[in-house]
C-alpha atoms as a PDB file:
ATOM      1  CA  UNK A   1       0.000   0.000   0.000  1.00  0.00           C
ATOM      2  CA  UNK A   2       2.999   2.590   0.703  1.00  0.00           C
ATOM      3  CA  UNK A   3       4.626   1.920  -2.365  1.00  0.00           C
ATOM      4  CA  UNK A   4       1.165   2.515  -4.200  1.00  0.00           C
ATOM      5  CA  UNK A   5       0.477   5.506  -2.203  1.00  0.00           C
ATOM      6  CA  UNK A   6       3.814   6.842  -3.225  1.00  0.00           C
ATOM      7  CA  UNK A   7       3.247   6.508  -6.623  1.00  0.00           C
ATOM      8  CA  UNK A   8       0.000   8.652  -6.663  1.00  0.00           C
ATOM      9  CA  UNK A   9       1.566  10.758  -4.645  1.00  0.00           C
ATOM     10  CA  UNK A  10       4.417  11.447  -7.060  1.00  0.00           C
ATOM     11  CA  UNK A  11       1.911  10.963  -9.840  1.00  0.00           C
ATOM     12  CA  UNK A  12       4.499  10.869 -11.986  1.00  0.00           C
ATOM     13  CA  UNK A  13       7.899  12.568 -10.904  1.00  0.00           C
ATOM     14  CA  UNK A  14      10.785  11.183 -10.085  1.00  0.00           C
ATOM     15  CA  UNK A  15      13.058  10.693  -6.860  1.00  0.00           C
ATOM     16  CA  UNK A  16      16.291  10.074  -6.760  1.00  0.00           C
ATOM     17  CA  UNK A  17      16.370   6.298  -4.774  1.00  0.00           C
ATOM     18  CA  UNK A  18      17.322   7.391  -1.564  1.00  0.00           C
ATOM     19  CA  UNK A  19      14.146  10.401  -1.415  1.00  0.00           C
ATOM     20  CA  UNK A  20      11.811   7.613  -2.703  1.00  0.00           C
ATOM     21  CA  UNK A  21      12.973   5.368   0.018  1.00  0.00           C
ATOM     22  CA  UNK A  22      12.439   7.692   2.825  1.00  0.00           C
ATOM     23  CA  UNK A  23       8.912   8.915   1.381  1.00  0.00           C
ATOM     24  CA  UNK A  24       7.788   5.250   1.164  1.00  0.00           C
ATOM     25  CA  UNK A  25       8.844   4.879   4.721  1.00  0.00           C
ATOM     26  CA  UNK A  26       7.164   7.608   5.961  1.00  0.00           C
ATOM     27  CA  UNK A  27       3.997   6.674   4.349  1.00  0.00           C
ATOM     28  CA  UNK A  28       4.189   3.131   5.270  1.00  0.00           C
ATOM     29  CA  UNK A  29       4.873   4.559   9.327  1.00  0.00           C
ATOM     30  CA  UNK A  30       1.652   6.673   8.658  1.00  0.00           C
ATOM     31  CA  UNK A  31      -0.481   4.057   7.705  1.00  0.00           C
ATOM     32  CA  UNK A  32       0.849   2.145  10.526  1.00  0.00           C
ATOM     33  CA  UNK A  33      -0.346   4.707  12.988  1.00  0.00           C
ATOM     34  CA  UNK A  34      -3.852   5.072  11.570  1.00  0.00           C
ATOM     35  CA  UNK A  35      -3.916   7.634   9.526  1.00  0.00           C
ATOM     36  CA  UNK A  36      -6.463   7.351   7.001  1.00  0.00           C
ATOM     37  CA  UNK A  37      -5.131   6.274   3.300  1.00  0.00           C
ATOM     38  CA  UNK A  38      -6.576   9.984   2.235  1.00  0.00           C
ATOM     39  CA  UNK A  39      -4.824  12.140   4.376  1.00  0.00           C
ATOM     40  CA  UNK A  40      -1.608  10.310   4.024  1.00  0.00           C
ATOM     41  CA  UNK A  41      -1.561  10.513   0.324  1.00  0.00           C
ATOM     42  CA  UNK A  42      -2.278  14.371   0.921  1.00  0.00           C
ATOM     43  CA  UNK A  43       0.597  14.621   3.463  1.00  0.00           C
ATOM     44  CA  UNK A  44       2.644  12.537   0.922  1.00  0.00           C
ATOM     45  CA  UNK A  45       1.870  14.506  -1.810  1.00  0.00           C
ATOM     46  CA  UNK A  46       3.269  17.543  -0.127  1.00  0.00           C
ATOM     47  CA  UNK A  47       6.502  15.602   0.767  1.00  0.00           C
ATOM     48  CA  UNK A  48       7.266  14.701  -3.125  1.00  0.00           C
ATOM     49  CA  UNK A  49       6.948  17.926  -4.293  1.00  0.00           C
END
């Protein structure tokens, strides 16, 4: 789900491996805590750009 989450998120950009790596973490810690899938992909969002 992180890794999906981060994709939409980017929706289309690139990160350089290491900047993808932490955003998918920090999504997947997110979702961990219970944070709805909606407001993390709008917190992730922000993070990519």
């Amino acid at each position: 789900m992180a890794l999906q989450l981060a994709a939409e998120a980017l929706e289309g950009k690139s990160l350089p491996p290491p900047k993808h790596a932490e955003l998918v973490t920090l999504i997947y810690e997110l979702l961990e805590e219970g944070l709805p899938e909606a407001k993390v992909l709008r917190f992730a969002r922000a993070a990519g750009s």
